[in-house]
N, C-alpha and C. Protein backbone atom coordinates (compact mmCIF):
# COMPACT_ATOMS: atom_id res chain seq x y z
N UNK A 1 -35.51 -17.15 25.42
CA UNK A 1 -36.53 -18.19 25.56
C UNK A 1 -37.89 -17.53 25.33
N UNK A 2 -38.69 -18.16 24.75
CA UNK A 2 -39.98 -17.45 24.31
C UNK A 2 -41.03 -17.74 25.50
N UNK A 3 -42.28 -17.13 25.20
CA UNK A 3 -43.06 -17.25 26.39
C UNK A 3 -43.44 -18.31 26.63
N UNK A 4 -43.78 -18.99 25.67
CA UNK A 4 -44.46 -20.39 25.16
C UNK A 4 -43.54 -21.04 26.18
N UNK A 5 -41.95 -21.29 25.38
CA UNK A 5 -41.16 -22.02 26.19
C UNK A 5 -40.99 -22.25 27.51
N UNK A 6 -41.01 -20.93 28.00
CA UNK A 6 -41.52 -20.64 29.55
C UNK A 6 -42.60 -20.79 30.24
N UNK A 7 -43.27 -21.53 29.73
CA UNK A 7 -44.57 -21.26 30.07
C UNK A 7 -44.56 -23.19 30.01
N UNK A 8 -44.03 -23.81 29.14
CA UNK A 8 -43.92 -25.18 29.23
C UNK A 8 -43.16 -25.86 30.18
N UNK A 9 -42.00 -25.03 30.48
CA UNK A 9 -41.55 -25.19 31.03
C UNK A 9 -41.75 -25.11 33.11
N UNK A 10 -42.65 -24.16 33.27
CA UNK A 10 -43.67 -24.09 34.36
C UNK A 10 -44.63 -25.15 34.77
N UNK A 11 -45.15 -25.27 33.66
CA UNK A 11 -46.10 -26.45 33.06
C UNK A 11 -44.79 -27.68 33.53
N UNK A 12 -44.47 -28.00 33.15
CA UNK A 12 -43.72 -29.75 33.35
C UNK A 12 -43.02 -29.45 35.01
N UNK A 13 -42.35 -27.91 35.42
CA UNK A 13 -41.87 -28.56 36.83
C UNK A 13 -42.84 -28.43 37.53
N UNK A 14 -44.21 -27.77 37.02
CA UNK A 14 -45.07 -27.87 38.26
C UNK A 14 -46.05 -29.64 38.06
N UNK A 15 -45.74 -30.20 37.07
CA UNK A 15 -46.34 -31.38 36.87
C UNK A 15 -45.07 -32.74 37.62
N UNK A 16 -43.81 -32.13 37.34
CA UNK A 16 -42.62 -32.74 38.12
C UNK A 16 -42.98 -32.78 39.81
N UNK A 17 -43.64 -31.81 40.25
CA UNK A 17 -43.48 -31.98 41.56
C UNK A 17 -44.77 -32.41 42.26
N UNK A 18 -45.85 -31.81 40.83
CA UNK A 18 -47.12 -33.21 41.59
C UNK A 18 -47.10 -34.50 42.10
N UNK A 19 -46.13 -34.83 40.61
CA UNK A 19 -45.75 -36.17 40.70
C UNK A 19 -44.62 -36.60 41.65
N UNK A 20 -43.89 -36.24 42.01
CA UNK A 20 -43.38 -36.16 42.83
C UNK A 20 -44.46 -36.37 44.60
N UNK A 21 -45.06 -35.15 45.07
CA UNK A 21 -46.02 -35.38 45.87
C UNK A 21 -46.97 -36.57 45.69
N UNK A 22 -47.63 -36.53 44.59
CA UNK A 22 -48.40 -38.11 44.71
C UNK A 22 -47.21 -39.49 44.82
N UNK A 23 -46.38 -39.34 43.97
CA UNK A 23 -45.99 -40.65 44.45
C UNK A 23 -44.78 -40.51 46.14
N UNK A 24 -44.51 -39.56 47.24
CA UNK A 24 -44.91 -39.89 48.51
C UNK A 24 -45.90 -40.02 48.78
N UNK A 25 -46.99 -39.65 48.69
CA UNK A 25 -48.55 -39.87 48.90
C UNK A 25 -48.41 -41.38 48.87
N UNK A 26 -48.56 -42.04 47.75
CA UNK A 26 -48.63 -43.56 47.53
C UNK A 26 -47.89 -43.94 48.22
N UNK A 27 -46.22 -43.63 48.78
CA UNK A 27 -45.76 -44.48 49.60
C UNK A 27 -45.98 -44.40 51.01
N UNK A 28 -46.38 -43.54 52.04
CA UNK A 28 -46.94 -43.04 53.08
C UNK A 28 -48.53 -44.03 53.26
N UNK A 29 -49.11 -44.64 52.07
CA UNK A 29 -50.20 -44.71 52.53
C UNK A 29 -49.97 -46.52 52.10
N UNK A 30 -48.69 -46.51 51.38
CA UNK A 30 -48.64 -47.93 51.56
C UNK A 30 -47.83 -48.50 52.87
N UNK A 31 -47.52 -47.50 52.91
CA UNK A 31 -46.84 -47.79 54.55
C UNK A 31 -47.35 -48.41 55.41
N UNK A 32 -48.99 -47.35 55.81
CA UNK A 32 -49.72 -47.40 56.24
C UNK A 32 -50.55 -48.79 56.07
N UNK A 33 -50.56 -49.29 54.98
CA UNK A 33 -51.49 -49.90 54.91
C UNK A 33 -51.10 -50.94 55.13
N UNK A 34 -49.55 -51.63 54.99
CA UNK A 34 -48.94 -52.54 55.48
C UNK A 34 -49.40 -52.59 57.57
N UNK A 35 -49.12 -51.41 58.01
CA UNK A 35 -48.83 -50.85 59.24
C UNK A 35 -50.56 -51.54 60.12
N UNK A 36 -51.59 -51.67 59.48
CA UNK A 36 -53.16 -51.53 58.96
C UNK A 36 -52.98 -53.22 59.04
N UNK A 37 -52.16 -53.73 58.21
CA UNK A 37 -52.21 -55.19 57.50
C UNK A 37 -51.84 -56.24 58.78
N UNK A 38 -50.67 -55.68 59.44
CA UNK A 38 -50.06 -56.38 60.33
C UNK A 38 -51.10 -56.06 62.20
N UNK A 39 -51.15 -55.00 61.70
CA UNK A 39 -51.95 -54.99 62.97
C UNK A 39 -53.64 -55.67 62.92
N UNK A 40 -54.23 -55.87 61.74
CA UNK A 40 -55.24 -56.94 61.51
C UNK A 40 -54.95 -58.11 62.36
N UNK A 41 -53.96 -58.42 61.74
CA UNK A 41 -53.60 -60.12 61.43
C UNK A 41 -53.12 -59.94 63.37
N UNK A 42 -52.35 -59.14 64.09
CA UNK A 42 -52.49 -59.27 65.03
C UNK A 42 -53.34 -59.29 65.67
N UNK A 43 -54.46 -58.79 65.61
CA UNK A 43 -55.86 -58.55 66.06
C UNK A 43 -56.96 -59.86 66.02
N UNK A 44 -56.80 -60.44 64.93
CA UNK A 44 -57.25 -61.56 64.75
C UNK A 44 -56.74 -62.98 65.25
N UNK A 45 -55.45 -63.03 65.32
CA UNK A 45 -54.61 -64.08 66.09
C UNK A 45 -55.47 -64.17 67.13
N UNK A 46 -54.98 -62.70 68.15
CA UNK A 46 -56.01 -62.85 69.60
C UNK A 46 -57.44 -63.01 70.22
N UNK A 47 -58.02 -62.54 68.26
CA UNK A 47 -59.91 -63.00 68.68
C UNK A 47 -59.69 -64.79 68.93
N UNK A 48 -58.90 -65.52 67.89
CA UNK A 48 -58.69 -66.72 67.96
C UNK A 48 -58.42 -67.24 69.32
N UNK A 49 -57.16 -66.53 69.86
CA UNK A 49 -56.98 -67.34 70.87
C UNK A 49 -58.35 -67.06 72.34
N UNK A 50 -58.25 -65.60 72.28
CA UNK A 50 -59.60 -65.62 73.17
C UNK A 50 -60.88 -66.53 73.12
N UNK A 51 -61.39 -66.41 71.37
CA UNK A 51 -62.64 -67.67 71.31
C UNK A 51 -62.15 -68.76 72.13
N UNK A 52 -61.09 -69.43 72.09
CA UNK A 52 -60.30 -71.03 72.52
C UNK A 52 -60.72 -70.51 74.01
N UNK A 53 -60.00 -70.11 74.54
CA UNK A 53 -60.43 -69.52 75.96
C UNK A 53 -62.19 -69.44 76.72
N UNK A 54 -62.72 -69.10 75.62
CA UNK A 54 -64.08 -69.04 75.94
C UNK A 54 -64.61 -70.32 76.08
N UNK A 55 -64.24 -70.80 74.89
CA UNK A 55 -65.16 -72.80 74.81
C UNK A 55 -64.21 -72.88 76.30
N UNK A 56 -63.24 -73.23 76.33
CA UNK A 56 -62.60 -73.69 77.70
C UNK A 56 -63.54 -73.37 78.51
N UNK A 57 -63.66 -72.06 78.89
CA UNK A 57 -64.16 -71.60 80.23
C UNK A 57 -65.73 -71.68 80.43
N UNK A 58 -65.92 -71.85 79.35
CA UNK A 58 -68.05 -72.60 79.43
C UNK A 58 -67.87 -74.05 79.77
N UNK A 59 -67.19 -74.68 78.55
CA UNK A 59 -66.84 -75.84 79.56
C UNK A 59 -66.77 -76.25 80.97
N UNK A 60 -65.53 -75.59 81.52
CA UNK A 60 -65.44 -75.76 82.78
C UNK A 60 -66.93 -75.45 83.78
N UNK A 61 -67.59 -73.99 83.37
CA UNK A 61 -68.26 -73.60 84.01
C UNK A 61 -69.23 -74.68 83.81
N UNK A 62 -69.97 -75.65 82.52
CA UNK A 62 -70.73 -76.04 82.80
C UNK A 62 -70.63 -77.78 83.84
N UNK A 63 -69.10 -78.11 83.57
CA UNK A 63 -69.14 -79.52 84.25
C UNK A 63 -68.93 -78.88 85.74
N UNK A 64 -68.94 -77.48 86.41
CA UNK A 64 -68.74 -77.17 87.61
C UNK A 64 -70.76 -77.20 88.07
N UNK A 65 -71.06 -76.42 86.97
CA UNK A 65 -73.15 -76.51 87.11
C UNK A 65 -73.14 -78.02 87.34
N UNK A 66 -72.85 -78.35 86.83
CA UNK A 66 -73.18 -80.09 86.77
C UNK A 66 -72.90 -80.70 88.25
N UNK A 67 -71.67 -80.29 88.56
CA UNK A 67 -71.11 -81.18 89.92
C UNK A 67 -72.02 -80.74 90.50
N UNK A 68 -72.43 -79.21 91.06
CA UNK A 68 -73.20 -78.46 92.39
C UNK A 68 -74.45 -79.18 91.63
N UNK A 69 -75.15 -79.20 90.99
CA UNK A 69 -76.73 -80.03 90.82
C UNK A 69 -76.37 -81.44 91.26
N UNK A 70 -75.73 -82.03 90.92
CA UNK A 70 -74.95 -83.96 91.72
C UNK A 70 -75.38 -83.18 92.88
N UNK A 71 -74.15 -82.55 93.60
CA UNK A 71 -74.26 -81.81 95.08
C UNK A 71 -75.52 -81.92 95.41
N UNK A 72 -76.00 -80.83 95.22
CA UNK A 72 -77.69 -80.47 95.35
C UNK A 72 -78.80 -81.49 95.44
N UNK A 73 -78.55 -82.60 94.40
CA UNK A 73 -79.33 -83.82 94.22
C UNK A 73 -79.11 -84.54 95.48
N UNK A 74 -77.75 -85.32 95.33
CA UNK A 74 -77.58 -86.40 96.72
C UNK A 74 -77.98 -85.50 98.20
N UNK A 75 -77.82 -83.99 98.07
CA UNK A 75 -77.89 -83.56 99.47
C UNK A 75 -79.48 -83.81 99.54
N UNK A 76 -80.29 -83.87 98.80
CA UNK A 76 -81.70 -83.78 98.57
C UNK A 76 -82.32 -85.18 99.37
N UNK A 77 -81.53 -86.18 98.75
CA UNK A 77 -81.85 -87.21 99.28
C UNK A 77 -81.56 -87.75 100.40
């Protein structure tokens, strides 16, 4: 085998195993990014349901302000 040959041959398995390494690379980080994707979408479900929670609980808090000022008023009089 000539040097050349050998030397191409170096050349392609060391380009075989780049490629190789980049494409786990790509799948590790699509993994990830699925892994990234789902935990968003979980994350966001619960800002949702918390906001809902919030209007609720101003709500409440404000028709509770409301009753104690009634309170406050008739006791006034």
């Amino acid at each position: 085998m000539s040097r050349a040959a050998s030397a191409k041959d170096r050349v392609d398995d060391a380009l075989s195993r780049l490629e190789s390494m980049v494409d786990e690379r790509l799948r590790v980080e699509r993994l990830r990014a699925d892994e990234l994707a789902q935990r968003l979408d979980k994350i966001e479900r619960q800002h949702d349901e918390l906001k809902k929670v919030a209007v609720e609980v101003e709500a409440r808090l404000e028709r509770a302000m409301e009753y104690i000022r009634s309170l406050l008023a008739a006791d006034q009089q």
